[in-house]
PDB file of N, CA and C in Angstrom:
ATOM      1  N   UNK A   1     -33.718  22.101  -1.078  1.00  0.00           N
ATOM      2  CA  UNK A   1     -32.473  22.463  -1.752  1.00  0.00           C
ATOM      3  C   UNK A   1     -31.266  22.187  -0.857  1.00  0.00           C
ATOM      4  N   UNK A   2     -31.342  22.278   0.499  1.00  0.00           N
ATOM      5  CA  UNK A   2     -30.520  22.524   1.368  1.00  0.00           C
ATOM      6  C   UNK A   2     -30.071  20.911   1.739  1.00  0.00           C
ATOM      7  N   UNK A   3     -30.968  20.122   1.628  1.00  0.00           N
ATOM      8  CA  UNK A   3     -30.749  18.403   1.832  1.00  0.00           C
ATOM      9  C   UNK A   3     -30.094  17.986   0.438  1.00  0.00           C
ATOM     10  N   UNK A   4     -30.332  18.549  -0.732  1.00  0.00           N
ATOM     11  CA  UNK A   4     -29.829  17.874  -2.126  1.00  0.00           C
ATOM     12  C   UNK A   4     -28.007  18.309  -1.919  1.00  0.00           C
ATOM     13  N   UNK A   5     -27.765  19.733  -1.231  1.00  0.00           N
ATOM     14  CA  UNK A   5     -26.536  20.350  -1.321  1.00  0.00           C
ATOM     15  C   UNK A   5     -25.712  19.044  -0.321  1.00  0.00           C
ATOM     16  N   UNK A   6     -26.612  18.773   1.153  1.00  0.00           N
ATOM     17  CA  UNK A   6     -25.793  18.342   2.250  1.00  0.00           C
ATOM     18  C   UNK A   6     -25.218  16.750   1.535  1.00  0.00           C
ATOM     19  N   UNK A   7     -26.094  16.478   0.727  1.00  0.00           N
ATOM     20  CA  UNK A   7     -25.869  15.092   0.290  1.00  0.00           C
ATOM     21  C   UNK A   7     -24.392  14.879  -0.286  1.00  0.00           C
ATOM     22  N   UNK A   8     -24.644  15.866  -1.738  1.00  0.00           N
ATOM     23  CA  UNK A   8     -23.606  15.876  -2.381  1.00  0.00           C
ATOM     24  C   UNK A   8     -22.410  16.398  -1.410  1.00  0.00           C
ATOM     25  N   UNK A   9     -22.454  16.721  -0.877  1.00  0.00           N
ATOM     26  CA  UNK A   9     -21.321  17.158  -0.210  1.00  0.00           C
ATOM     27  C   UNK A   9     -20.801  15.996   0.676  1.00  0.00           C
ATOM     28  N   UNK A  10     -21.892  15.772   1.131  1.00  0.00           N
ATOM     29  CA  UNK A  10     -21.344  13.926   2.104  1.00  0.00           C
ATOM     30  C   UNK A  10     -21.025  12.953   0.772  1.00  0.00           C
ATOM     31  N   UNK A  11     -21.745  12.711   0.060  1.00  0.00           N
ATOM     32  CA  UNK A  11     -20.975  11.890  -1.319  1.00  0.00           C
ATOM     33  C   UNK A  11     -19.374  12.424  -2.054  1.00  0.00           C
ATOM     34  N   UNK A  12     -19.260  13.294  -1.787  1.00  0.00           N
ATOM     35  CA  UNK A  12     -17.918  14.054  -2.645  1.00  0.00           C
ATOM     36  C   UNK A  12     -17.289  13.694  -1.179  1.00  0.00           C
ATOM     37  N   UNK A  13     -17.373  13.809  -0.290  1.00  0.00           N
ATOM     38  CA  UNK A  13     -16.304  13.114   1.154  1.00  0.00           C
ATOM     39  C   UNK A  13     -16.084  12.067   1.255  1.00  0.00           C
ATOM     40  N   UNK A  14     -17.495  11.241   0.848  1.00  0.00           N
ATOM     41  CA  UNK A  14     -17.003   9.714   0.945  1.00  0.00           C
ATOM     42  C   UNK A  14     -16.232   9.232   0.184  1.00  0.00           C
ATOM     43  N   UNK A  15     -16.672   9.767  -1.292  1.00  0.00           N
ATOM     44  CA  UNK A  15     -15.490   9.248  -2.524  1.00  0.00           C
ATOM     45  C   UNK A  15     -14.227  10.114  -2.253  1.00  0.00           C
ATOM     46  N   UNK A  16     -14.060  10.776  -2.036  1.00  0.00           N
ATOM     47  CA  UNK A  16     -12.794  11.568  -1.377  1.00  0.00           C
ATOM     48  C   UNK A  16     -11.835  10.681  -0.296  1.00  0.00           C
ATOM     49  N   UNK A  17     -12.525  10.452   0.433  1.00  0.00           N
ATOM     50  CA  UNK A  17     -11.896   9.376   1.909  1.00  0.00           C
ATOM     51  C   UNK A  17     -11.333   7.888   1.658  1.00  0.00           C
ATOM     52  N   UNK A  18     -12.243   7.374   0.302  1.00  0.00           N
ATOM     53  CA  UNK A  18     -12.205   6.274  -0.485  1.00  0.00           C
ATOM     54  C   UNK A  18     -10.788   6.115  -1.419  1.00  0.00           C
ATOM     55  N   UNK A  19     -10.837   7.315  -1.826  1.00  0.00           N
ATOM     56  CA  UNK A  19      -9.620   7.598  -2.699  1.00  0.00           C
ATOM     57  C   UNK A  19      -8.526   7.726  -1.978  1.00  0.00           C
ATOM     58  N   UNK A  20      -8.640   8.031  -0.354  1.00  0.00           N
ATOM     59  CA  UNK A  20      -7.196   8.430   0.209  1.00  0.00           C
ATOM     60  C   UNK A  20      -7.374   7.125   0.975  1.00  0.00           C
ATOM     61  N   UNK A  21      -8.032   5.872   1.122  1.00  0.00           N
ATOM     62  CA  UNK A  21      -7.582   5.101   1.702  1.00  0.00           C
ATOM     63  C   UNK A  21      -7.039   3.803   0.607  1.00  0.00           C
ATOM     64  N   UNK A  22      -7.264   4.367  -0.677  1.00  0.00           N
ATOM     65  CA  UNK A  22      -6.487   3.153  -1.660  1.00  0.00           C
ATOM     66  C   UNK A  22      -5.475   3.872  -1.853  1.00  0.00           C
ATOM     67  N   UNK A  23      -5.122   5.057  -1.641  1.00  0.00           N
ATOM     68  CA  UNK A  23      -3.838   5.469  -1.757  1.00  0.00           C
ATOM     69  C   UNK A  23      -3.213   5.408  -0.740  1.00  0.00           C
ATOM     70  N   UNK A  24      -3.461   4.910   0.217  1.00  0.00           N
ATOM     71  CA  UNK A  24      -2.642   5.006   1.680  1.00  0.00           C
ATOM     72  C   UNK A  24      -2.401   3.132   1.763  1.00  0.00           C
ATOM     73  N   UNK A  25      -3.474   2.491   1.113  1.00  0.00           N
ATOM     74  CA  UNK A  25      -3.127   0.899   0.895  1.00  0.00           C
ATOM     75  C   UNK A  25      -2.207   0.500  -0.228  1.00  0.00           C
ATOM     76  N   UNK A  26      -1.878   1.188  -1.217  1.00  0.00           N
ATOM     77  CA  UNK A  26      -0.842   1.208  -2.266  1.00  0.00           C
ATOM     78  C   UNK A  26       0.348   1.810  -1.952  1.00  0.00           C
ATOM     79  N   UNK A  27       0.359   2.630  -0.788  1.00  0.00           N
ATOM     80  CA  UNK A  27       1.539   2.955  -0.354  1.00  0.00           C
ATOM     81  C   UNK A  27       2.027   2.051   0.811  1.00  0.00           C
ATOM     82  N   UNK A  28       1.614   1.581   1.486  1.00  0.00           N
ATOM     83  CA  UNK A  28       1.980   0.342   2.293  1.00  0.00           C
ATOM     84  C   UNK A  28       2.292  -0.713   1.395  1.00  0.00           C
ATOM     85  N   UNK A  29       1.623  -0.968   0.448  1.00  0.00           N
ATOM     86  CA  UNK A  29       2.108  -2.105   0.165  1.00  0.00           C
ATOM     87  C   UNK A  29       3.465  -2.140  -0.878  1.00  0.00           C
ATOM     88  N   UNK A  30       3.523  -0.822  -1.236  1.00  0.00           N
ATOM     89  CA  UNK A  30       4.629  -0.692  -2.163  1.00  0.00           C
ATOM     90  C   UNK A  30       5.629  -0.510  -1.273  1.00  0.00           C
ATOM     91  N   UNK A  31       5.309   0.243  -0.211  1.00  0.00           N
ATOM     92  CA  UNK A  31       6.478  -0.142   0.741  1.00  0.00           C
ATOM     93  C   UNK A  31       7.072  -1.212   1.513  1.00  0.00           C
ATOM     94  N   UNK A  32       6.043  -2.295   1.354  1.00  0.00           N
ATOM     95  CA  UNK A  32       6.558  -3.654   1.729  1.00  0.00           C
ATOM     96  C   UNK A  32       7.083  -4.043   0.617  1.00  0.00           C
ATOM     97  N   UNK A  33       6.683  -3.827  -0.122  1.00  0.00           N
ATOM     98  CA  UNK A  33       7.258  -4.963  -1.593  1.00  0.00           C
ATOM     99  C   UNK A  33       9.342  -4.255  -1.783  1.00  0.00           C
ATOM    100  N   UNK A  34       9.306  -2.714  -1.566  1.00  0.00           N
ATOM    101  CA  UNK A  34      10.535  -2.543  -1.706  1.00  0.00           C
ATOM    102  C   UNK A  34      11.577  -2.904  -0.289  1.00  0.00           C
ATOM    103  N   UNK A  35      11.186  -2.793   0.775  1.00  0.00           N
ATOM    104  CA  UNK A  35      11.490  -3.059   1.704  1.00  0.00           C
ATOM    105  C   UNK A  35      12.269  -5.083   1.767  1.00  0.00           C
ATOM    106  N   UNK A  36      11.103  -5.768   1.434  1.00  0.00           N
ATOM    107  CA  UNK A  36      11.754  -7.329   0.790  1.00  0.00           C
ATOM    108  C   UNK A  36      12.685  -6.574  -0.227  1.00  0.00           C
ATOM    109  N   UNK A  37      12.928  -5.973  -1.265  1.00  0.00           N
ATOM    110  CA  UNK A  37      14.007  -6.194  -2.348  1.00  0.00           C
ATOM    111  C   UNK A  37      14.981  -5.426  -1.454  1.00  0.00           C
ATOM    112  N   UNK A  38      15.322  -5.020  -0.613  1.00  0.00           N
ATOM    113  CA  UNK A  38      16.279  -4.637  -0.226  1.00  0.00           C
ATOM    114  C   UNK A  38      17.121  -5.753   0.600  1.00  0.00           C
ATOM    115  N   UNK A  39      16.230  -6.613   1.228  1.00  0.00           N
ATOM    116  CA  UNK A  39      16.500  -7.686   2.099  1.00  0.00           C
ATOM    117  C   UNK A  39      17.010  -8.378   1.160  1.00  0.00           C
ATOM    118  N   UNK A  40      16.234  -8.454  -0.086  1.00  0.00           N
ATOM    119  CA  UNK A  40      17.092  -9.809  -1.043  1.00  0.00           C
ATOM    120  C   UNK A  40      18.260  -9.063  -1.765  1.00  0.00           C
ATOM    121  N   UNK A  41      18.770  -7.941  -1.886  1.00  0.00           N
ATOM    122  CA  UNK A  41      19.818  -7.124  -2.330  1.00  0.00           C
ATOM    123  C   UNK A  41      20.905  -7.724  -1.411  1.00  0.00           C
ATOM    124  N   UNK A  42      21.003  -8.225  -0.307  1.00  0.00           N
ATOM    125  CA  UNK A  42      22.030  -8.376   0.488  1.00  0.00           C
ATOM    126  C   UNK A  42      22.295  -9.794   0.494  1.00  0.00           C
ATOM    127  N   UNK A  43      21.242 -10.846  -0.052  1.00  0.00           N
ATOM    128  CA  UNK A  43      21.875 -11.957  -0.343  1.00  0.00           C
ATOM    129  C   UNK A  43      21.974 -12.327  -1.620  1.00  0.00           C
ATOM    130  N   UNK A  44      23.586 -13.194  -1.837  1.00  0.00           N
ATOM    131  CA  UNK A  44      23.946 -13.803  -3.103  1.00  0.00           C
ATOM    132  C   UNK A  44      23.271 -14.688  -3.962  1.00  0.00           C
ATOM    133  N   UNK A  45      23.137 -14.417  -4.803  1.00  0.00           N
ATOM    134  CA  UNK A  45      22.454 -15.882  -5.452  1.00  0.00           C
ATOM    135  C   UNK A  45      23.059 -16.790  -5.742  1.00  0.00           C
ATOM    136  N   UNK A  46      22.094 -17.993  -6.038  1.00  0.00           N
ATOM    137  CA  UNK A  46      22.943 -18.680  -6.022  1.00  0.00           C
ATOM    138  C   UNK A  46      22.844 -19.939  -4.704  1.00  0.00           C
ATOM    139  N   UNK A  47      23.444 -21.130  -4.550  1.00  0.00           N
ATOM    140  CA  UNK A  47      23.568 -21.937  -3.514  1.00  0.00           C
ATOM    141  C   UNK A  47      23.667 -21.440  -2.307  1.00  0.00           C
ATOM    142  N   UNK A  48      22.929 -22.120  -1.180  1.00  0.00           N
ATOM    143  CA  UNK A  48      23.131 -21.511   0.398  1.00  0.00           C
ATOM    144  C   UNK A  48      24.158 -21.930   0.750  1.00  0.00           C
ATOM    145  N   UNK A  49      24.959 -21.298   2.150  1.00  0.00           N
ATOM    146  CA  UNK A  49      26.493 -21.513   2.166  1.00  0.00           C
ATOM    147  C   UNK A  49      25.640 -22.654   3.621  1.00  0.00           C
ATOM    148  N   UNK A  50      24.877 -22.304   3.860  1.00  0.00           N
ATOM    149  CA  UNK A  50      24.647 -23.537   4.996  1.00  0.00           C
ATOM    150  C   UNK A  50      24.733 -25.087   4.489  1.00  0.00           C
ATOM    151  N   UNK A  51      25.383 -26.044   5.667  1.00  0.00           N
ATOM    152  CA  UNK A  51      25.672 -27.338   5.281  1.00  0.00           C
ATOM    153  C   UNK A  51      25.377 -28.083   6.583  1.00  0.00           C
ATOM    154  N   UNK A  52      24.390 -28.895   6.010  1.00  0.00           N
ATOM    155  CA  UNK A  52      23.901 -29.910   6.726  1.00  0.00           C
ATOM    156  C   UNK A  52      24.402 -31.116   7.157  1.00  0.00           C
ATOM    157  N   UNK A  53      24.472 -30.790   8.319  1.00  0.00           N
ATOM    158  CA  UNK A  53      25.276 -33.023   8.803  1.00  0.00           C
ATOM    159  C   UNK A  53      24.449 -33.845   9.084  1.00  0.00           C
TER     160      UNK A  53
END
C-alpha cells in the first residue's frame, strides 16, 4: 500500500514540475516576444534614413 501511495505522489510531482516548467518557458518567451515590440515601437516605419555612397 505504502509503494502504490509513494508512487502517486512522485507522479503528481512530476506532472506538477512539468507544468511549472511550460509555464516558466511561456513566460520567457512571451517576454521576449514583448520586449522586440518595444524595440520596434521606437522605430518609424517606413524607409531607412541611412544612405549609402
Amino acid at each position: 500500500m505504502k509503494t502504490k501511495f509513494a508512487a502517486s505522489v512522485l507522479s503528481a510531482l512530476l506532472y506538477v514540475q512539468g507544468l511549472l516548467g511550460f509555464a516558466a518557458l511561456v513566460t520567457v518567451l512571451l517576454k521576449d516576444r514583448a520586449h522586440a515590440g518595444e524595440i520596434a515601437i521606437g522605430v518609424p516605419p517606413g524607409p531607412s534614413m541611412l544612405v549609402v555612397r
